[in-house]
Protein backbone atom coordinates (compact mmCIF):
# COMPACT_ATOMS: atom_id res chain seq x y z
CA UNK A 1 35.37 140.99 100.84
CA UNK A 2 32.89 142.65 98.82
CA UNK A 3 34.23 146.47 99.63
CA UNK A 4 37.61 145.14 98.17
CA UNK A 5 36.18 143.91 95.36
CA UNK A 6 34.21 147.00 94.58
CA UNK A 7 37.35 148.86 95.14
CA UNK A 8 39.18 146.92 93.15
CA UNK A 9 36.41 146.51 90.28
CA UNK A 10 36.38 151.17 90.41
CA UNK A 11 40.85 150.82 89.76
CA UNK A 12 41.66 151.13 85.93
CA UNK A 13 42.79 147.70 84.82
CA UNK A 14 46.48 148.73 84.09
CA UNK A 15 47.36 148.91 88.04
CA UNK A 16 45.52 145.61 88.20
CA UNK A 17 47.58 143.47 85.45
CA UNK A 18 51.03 145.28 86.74
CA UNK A 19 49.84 143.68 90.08
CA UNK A 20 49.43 140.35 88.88
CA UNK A 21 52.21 140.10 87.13
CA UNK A 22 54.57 141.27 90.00
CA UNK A 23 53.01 138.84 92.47
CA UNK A 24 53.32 135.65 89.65
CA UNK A 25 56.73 136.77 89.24
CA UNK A 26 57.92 137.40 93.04
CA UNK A 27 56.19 133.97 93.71
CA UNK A 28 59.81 132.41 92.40
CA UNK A 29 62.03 134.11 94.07
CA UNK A 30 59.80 134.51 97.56
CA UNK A 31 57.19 131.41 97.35
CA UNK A 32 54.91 132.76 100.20
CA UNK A 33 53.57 135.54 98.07
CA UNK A 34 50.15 134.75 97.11
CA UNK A 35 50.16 134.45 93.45
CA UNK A 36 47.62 132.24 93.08
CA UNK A 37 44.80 134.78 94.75
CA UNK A 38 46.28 137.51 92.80
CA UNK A 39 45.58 135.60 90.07
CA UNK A 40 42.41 133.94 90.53
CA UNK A 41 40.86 137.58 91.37
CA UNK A 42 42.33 138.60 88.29
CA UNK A 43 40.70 135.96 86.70
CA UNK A 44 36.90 136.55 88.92
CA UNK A 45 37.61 140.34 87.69
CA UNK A 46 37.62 139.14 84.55
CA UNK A 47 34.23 137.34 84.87
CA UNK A 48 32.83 140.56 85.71
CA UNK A 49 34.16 142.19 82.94
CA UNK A 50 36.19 144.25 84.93
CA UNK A 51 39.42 142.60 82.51
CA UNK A 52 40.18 140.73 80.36
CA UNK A 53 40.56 136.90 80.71
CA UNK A 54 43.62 136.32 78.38
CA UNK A 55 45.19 139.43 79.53
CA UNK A 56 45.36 137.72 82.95
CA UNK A 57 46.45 134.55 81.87
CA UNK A 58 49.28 136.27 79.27
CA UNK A 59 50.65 138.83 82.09
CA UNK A 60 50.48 135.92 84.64
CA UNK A 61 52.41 133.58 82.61
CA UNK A 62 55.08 135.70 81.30
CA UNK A 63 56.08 137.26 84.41
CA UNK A 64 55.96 133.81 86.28
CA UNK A 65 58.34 132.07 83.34
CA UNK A 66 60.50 135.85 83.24
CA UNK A 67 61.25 135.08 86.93
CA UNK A 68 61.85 131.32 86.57
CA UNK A 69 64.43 132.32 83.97
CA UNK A 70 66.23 134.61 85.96
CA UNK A 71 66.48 132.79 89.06
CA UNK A 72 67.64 129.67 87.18
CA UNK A 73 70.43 131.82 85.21
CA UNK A 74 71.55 133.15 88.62
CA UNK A 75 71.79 129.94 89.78
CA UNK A 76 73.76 128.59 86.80
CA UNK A 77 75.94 131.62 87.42
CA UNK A 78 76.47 131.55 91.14
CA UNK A 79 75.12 128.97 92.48
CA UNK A 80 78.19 125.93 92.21
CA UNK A 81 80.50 128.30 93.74
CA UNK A 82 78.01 129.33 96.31
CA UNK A 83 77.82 125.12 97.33
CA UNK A 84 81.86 125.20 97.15
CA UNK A 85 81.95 127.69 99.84
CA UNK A 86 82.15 127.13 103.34
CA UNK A 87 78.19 128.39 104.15
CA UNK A 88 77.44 126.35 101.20
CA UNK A 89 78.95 123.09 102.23
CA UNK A 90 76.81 123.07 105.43
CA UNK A 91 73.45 123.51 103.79
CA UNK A 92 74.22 120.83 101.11
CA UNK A 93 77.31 119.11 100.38
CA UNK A 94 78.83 118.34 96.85
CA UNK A 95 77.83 114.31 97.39
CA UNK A 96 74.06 116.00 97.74
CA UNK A 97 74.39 117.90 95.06
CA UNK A 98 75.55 115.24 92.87
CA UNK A 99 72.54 113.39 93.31
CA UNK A 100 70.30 116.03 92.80
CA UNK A 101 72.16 116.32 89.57
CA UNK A 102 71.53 112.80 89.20
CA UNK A 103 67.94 112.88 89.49
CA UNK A 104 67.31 116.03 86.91
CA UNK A 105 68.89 114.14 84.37
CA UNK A 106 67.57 110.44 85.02
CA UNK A 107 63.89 112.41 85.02
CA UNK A 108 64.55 115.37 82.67
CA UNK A 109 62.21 117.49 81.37
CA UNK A 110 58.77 115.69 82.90
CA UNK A 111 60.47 115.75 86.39
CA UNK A 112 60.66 119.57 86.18
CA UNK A 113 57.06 119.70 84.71
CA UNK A 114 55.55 117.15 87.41
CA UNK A 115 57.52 119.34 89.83
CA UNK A 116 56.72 122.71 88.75
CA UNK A 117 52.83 121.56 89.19
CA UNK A 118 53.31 121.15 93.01
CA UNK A 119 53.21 124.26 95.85
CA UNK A 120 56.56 123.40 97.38
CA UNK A 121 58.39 121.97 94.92
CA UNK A 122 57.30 125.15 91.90
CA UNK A 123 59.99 127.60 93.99
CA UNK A 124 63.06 125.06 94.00
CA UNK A 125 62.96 123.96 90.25
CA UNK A 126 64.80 127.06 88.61
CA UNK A 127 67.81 127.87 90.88
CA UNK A 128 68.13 124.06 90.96
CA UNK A 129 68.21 123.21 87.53
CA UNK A 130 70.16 126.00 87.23
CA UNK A 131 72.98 124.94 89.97
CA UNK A 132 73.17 121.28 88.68
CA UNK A 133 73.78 122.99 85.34
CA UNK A 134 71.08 121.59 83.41
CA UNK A 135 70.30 123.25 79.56
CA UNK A 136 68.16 126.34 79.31
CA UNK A 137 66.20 124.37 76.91
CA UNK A 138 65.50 121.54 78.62
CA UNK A 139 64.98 123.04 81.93
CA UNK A 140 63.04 125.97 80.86
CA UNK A 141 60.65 124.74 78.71
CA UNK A 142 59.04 122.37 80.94
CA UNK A 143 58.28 125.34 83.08
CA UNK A 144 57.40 127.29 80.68
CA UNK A 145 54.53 124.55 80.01
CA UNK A 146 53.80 123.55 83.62
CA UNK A 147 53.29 127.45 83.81
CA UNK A 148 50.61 127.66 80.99
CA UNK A 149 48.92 124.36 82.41
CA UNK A 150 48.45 125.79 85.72
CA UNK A 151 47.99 129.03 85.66
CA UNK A 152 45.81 128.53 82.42
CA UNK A 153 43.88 126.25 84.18
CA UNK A 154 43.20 128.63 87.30
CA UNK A 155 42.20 131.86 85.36
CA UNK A 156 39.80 129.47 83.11
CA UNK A 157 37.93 127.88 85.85
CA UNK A 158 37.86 131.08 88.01
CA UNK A 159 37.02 132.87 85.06
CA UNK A 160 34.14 130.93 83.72
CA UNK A 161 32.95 129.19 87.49
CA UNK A 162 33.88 131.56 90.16
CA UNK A 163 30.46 133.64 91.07
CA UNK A 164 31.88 134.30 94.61
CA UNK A 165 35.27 135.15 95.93
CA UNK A 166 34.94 133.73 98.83
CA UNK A 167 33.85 130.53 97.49
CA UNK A 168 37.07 130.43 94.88
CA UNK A 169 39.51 131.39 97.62
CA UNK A 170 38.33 128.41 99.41
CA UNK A 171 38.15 125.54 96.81
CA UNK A 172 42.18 127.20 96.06
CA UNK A 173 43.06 126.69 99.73
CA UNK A 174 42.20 123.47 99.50
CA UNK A 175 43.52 122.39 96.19
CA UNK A 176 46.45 123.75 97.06
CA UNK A 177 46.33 121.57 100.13
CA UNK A 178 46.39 118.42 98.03
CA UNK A 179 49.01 119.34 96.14
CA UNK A 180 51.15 120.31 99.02
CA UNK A 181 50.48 117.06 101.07
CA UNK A 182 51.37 115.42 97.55
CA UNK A 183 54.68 117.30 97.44
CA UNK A 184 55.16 116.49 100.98
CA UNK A 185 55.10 113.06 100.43
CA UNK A 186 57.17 113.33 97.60
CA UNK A 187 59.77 115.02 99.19
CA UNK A 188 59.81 112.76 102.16
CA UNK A 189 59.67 109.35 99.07
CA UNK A 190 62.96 111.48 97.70
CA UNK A 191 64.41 111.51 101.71
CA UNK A 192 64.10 107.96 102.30
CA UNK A 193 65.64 106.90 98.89
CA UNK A 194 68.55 109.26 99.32
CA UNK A 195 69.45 108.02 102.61
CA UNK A 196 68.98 104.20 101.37
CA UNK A 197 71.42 105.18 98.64
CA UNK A 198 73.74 106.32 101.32
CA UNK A 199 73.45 103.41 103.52
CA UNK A 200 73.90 100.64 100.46
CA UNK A 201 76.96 102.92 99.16
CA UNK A 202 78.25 103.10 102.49
């Protein structure tokens, strides 16, 4: 880890923020990039003095909310018909999609915050919000701030704690554990009460 690191501290810094960027905004459209890492080394970089700290966080941020903002307006475009169509109909039916609908606009703007916090929810939000046709305004400005909470947060505390990689990569691992066991056991709470809703309905 420490050759990569003096690699990486010998690059020029503009090959470095391109990089970060591209990861925090491929992150929405493929989730198992590792945007956090790239962005927490941007951030331990930083702490060296290698760049700058709210160069990170800007880049990070505005190529993470650029990416939210095109997947949801392709899904606002395409994605109805998509459902409509015969693949569509087998991966979620209209009924499903009504109730997703449901819930974006009984929880609004702090359900897509809350969700956009959480490792497997933060992918889904966008094309979502964008299928169920909820307003650019409402649904991307929660992201927009769940964005600057969270990756703000992360280049901060990397930034001003992290004295070893290692060390950060770790602590992330396992925050990010927490918050995906969280949104596992939200997803599972939103299971259960969709199929109760089914079975008093029906």
């Amino acid at each position: 880890m420490s050759e990569l690191l003096d690699a990486l501290q010998s690059l020029p810094p503009t090959p470095l923020y391109v990089t970060i960027g591209l990861l925090a905004a491929v992150e929405n459209i493929f989730p198992p990039v590792p945007a956090d890492t790239a962005v927490a080394l941007g951030a331990f970089l930083a702490g060296r003095g290698v760049l700058d700290a709210w160069a990170v966080f800007g880049i990070t941020w505005t190529g993470n909310v650029g990416s939210a903002a095109f997947v949801y307006a392709l899904g606002r475009r395409y994605g109805r018909a998509f459902f409509r169509g015969r693949i569509g109909r087998l991966l979620l039916s209209e009924r499903a999609l009504q109730h997703i609908e449901d819930a974006y606009v009984k929880h609004g703007s702090y359900g897509i915050l809350l969700s956009r916090l959480l490792p497997v929810w933060r992918a889904v939000v966008p094309p979502f919000a964008g299928i169920v046709g909820v307003p650019a305004v409402r649904a991307l400005a929660p992201m927009a701030v769940a964005s600057a909470i969270y990756y703000g947060a992360l280049t901060y505390l990397v930034f001003r704690l992290g004295t070893d990689f290692e060390v950060v990569t770790r602590a992330l691992a396992r925050a990010n554990l927490v918050l995906g066991i969280l949104a596992v056991v939200l997803v599972a709470l939103a299971v259960w009460w969709f199929v109760r809703r089914r079975s008093i309905r029906s």
